[in-house]
C-alpha atoms as a PDB file:
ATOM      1  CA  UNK A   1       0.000   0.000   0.000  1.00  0.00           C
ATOM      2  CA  UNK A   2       1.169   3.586  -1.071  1.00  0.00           C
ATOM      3  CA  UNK A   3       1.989   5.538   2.069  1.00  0.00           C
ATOM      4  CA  UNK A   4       0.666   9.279   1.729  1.00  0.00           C
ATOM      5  CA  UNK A   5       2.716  12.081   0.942  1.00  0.00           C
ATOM      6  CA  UNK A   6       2.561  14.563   3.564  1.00  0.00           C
ATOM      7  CA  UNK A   7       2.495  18.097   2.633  1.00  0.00           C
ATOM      8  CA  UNK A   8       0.771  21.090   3.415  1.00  0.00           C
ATOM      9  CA  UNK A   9      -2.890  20.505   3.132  1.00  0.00           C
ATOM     10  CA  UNK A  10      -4.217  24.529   2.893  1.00  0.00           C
ATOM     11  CA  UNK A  11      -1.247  24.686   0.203  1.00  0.00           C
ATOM     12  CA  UNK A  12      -2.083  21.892  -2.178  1.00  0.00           C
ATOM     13  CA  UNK A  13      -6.094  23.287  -1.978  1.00  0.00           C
ATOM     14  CA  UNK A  14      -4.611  26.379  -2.931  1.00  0.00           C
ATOM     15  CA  UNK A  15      -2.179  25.446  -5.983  1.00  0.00           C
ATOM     16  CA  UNK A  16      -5.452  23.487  -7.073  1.00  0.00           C
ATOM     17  CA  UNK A  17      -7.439  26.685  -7.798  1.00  0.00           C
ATOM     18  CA  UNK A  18      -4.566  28.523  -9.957  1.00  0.00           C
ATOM     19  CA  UNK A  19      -3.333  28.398 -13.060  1.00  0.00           C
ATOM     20  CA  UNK A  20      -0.551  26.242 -14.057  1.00  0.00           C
ATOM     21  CA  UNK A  21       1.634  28.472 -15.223  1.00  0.00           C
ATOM     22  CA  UNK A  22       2.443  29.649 -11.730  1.00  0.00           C
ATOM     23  CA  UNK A  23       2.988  25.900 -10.721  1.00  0.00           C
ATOM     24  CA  UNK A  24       5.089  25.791 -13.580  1.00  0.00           C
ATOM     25  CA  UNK A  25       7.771  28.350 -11.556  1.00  0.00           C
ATOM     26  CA  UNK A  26       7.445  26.085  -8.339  1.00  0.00           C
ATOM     27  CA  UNK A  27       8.311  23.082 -10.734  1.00  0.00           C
ATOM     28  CA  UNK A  28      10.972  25.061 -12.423  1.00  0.00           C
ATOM     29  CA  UNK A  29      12.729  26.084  -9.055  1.00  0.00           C
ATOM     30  CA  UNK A  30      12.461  22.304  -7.653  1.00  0.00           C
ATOM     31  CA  UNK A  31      14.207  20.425 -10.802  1.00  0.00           C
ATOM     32  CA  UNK A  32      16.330  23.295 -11.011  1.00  0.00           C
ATOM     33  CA  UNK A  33      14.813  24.072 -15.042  1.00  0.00           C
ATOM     34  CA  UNK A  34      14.848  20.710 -15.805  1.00  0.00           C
ATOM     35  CA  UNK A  35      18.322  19.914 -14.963  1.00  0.00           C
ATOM     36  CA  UNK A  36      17.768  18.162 -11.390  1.00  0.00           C
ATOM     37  CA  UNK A  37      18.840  18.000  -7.385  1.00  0.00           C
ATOM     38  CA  UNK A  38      21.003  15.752  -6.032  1.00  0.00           C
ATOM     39  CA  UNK A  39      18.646  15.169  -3.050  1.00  0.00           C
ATOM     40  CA  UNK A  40      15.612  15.224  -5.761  1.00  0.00           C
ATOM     41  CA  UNK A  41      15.006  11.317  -6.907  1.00  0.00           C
ATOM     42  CA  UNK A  42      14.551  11.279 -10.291  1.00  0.00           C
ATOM     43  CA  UNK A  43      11.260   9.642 -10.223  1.00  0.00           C
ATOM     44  CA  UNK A  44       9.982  12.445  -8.922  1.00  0.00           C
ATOM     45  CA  UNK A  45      11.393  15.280 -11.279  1.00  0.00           C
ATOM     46  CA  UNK A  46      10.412  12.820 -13.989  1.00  0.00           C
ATOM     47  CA  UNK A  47       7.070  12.885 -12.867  1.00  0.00           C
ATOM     48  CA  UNK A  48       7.035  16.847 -12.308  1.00  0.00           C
ATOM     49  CA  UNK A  49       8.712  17.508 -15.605  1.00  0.00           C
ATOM     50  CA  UNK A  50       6.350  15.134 -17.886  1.00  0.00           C
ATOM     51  CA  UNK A  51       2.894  16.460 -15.701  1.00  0.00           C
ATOM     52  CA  UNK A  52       4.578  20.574 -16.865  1.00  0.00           C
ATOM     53  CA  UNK A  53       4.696  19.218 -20.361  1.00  0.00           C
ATOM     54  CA  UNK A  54       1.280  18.079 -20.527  1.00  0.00           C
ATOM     55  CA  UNK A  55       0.165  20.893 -18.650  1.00  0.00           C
ATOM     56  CA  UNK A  56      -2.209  18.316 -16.425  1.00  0.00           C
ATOM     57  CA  UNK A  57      -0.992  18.565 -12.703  1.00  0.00           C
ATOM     58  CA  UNK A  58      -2.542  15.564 -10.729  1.00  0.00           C
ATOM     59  CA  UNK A  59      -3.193  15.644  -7.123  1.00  0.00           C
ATOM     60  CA  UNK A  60      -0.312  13.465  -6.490  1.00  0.00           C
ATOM     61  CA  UNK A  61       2.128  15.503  -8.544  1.00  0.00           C
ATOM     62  CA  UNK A  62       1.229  18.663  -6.396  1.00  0.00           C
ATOM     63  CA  UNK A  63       1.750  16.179  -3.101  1.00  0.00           C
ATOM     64  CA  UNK A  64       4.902  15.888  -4.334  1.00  0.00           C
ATOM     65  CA  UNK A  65       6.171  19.132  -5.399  1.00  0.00           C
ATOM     66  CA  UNK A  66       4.476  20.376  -2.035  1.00  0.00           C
ATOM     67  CA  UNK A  67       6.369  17.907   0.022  1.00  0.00           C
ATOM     68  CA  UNK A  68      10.052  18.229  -1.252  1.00  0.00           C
ATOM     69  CA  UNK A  69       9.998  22.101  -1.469  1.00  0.00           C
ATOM     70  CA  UNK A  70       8.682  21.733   1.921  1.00  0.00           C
ATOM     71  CA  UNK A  71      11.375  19.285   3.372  1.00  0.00           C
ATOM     72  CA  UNK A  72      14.357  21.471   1.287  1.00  0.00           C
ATOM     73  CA  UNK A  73      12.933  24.150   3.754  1.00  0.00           C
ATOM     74  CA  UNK A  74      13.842  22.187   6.732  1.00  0.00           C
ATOM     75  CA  UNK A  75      17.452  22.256   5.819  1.00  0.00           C
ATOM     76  CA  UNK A  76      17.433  25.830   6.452  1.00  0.00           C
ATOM     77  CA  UNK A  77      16.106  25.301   9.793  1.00  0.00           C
ATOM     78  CA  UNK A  78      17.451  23.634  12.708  1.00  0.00           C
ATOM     79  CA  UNK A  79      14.703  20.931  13.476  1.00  0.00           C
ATOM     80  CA  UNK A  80      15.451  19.534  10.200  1.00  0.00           C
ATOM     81  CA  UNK A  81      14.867  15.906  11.878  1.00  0.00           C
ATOM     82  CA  UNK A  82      11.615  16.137  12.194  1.00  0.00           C
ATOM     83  CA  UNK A  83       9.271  13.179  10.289  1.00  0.00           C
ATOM     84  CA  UNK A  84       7.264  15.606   8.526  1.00  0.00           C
ATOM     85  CA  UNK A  85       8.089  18.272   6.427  1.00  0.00           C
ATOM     86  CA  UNK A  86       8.232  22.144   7.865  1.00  0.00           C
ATOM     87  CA  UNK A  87       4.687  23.920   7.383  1.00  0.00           C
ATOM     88  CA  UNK A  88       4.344  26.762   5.165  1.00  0.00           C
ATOM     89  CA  UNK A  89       4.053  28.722   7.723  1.00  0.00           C
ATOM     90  CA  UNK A  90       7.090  27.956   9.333  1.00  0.00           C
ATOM     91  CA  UNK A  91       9.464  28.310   6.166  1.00  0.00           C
ATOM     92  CA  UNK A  92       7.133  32.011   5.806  1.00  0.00           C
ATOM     93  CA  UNK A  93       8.524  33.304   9.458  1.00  0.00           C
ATOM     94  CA  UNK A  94      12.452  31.534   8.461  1.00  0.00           C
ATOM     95  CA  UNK A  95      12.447  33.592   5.222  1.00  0.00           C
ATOM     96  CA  UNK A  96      11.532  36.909   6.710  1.00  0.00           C
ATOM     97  CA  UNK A  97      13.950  36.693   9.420  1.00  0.00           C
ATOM     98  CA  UNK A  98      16.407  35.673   6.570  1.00  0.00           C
ATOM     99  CA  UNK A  99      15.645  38.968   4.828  1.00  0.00           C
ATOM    100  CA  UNK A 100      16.332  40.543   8.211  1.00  0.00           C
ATOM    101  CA  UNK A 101      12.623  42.077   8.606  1.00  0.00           C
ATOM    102  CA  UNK A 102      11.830  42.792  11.988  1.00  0.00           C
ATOM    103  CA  UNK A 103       9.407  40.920  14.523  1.00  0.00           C
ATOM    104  CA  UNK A 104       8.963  37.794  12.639  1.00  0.00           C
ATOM    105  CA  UNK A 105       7.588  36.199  15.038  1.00  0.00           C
ATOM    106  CA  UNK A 106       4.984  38.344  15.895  1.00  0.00           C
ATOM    107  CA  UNK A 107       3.527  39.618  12.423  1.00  0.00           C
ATOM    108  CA  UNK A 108       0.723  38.047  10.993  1.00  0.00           C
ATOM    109  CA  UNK A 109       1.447  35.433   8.128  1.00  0.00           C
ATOM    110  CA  UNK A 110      -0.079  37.767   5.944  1.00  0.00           C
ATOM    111  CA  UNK A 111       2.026  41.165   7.061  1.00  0.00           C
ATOM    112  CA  UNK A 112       5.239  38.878   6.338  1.00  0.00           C
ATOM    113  CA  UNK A 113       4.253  37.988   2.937  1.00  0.00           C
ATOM    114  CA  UNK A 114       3.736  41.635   1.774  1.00  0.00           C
ATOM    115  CA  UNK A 115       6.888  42.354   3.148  1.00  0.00           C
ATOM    116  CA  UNK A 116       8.285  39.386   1.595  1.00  0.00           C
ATOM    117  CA  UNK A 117       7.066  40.176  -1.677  1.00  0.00           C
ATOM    118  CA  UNK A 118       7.215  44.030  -1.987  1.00  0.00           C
ATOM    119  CA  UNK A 119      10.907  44.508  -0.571  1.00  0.00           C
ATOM    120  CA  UNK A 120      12.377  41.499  -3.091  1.00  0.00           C
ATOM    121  CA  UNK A 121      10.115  42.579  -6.384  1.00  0.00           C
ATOM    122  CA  UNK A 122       8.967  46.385  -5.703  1.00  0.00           C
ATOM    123  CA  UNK A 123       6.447  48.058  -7.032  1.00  0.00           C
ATOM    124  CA  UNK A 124       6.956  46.117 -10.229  1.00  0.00           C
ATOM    125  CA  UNK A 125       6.081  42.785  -8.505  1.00  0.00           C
ATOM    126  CA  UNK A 126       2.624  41.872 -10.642  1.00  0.00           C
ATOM    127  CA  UNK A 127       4.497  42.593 -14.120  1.00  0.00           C
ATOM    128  CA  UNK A 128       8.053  40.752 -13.306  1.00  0.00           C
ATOM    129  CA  UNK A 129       9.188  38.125 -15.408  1.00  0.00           C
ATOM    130  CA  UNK A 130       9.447  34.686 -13.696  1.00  0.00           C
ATOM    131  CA  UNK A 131      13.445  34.867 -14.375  1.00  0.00           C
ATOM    132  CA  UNK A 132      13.604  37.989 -13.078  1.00  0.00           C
ATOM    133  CA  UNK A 133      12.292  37.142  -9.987  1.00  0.00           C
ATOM    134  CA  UNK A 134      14.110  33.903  -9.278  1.00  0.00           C
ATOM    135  CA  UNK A 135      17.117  36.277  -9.993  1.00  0.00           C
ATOM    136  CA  UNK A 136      16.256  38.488  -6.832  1.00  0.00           C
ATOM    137  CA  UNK A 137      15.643  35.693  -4.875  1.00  0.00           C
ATOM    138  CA  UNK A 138      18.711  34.102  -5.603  1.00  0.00           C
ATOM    139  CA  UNK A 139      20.760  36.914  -4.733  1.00  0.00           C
ATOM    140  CA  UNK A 140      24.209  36.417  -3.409  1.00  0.00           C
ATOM    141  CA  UNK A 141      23.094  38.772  -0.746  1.00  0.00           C
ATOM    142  CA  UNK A 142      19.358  37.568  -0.274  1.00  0.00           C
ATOM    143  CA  UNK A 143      20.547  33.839   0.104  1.00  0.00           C
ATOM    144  CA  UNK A 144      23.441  34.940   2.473  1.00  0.00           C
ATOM    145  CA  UNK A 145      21.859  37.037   5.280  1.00  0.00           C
ATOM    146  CA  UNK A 146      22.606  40.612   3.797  1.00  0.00           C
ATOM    147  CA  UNK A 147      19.758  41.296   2.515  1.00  0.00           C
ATOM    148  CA  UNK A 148      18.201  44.562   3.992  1.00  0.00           C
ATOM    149  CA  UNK A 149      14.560  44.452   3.765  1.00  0.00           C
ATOM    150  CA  UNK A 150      13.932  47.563   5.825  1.00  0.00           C
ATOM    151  CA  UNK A 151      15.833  49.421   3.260  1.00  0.00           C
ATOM    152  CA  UNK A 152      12.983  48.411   0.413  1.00  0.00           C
ATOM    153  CA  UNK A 153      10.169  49.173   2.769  1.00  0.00           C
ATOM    154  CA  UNK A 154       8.330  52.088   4.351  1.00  0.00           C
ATOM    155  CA  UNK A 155       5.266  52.896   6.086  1.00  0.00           C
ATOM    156  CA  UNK A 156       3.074  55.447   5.464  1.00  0.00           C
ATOM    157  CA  UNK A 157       0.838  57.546   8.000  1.00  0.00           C
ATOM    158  CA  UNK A 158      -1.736  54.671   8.010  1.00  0.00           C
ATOM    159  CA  UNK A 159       0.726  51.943   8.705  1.00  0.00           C
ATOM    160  CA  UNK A 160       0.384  50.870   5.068  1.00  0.00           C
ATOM    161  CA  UNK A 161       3.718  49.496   3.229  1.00  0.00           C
ATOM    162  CA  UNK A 162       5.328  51.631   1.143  1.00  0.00           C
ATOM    163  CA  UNK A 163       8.055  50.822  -1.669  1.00  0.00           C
ATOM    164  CA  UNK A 164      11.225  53.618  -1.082  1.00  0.00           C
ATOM    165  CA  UNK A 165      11.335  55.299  -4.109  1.00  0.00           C
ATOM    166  CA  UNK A 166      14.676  56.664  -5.862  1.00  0.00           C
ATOM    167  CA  UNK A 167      18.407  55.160  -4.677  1.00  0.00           C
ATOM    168  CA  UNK A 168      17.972  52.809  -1.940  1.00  0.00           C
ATOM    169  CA  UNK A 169      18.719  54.416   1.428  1.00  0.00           C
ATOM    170  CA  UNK A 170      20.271  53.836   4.795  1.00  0.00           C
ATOM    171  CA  UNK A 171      17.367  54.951   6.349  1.00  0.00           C
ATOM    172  CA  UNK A 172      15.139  51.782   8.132  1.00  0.00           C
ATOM    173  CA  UNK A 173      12.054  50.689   9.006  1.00  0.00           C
ATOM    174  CA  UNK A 174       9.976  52.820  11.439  1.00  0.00           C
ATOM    175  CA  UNK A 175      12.946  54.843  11.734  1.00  0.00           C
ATOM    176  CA  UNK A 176      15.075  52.046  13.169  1.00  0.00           C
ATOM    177  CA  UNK A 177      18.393  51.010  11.547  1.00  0.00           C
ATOM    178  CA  UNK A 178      19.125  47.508  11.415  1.00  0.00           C
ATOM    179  CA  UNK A 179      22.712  45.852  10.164  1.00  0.00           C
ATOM    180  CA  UNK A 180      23.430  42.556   8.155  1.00  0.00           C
ATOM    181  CA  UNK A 181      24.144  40.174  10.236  1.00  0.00           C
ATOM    182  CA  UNK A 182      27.998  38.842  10.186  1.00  0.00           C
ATOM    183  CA  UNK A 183      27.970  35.663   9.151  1.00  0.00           C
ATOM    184  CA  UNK A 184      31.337  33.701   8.645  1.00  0.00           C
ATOM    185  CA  UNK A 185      31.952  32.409   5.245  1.00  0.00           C
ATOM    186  CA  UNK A 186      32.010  28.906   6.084  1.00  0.00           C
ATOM    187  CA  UNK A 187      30.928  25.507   4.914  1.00  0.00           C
ATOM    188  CA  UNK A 188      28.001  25.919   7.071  1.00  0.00           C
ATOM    189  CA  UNK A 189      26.844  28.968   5.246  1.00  0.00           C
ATOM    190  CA  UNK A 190      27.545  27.799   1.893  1.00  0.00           C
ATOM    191  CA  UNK A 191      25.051  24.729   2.548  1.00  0.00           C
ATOM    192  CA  UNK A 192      22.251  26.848   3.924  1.00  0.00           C
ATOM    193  CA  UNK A 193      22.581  29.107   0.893  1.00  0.00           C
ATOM    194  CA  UNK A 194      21.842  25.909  -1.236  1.00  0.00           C
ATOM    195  CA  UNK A 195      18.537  25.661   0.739  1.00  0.00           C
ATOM    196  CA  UNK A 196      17.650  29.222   0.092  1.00  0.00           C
ATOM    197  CA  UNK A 197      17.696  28.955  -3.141  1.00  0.00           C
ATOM    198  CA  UNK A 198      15.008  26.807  -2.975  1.00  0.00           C
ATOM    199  CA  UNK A 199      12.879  28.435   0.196  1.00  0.00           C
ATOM    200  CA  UNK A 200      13.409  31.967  -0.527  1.00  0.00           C
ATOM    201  CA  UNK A 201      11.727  31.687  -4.310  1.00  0.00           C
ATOM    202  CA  UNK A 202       9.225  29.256  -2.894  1.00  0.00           C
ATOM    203  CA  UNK A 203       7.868  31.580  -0.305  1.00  0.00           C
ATOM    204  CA  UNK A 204       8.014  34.428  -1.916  1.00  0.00           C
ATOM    205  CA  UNK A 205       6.255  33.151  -4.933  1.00  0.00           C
ATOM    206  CA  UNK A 206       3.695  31.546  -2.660  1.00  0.00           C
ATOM    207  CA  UNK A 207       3.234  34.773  -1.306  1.00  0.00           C
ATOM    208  CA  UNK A 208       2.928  36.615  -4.660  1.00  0.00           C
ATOM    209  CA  UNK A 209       0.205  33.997  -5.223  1.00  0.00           C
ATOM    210  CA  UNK A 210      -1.495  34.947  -2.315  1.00  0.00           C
ATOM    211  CA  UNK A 211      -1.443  38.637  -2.961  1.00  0.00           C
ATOM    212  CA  UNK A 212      -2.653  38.178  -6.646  1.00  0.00           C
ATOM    213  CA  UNK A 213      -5.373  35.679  -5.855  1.00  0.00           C
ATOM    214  CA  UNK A 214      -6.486  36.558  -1.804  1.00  0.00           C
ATOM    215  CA  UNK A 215     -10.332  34.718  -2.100  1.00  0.00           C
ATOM    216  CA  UNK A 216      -8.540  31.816  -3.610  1.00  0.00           C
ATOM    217  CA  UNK A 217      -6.225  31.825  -0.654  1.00  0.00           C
ATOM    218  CA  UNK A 218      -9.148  32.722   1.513  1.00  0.00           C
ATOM    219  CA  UNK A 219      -7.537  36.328   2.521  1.00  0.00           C
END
């Protein structure tokens, strides 16, 4: 008997009420364009890649694109034993914090992903290419810690977010001024970059989703 594939349940309702193009990206960032992971079996990029082609994404292919993004997630995150793969939700609050955007813990899912979204892809973020936003994500700086989200962001008199217009300044978020972290160019580091290559466009492509389609995503 085939044993379930765990993944996010409110994410694989949602993917199943868009259009697959935008699965296309998630497939895309998984297989790497077609070329494959080493931790990705082949049976399941075969799978992903000949379900793309035909442009007919079963239930079970979404279970599994779901479920590895989800455990390549974990690798960025210290309980990376656990049996099932990291919620959504999770790898949302572990990508903010690795974008250095303040009280990550204590924002609403939803607050995260618009900052997520509009500090990584501006005020262009409906109209950008898919390239061009796995190119931001994949940032030398974004993967590594140095990314400065406050930097991208502001808030205006009604606590809505802003983009900062012009050069980007020095200037931070509700007037507070936050560093990049120092992070030691080690092994260590070089390995979770790998992961955020894969979390960083995930989430923030989820969260795109979200923001373009917020009754399917019951927002």
């Amino acid at each position: 008997m085939k044993q379930p594939v765990k993944c996010d349940p409110e994410l694989l309702q949602f993917l199943g009420k868009i259009q697959n193009k935008h699965i296309d990206y998630l497939v895309d960032v998984l297989t790497d364009n077609g070329r494959g992971r080493l931790a990705l079996s082949s049976s399941i990029k075969d799978l992903l890649l000949t379900e793309k082609a035909e442009q007919d994404y079963s239930e079970e292919g979404l279970c599994h694109l779901l479920h590895e993004l989800q455990e390549y997630g974990g690798n960025s995150l210290v309980n990376r034993f656990r049996s099932a793969p990291v919620p959504y939700s999770e790898l949302l609050t572990d990508v903010h914090r690795q974008l250095n955007g303040l009280d990550s813990h204590k924002k609403t899912n939803y607050e995260k992903e618009q900052e997520i979204v509009l500090s990584l892809f501006g005020k262009e973020w409906q109209s950008l290419e898919d390239h061009e936003r796995w190119e931001r994500c994949t940032e030398t700086k974004v993967i590594t810690g140095f990314f400065n989200m406050q930097e991208k962001l502001d808030v205006n008199k009604n606590f809505r977010i802003n983009i900062r217009s012009g050069a980007t300044r020095a200037t931070a978020f509700l007037g507070l001024s936050v560093s990049p972290p120092m992070i030691p160019i080690t092994a260590t580091v070089f390995s979770l970059g790998e992961a955020y290559r894969i979390t960083i466009p995930f989430v923030a492509h989820i969260a795109m989703l979200k923001m373009l389609y917020p009754s399917e995503a019951g927002q």
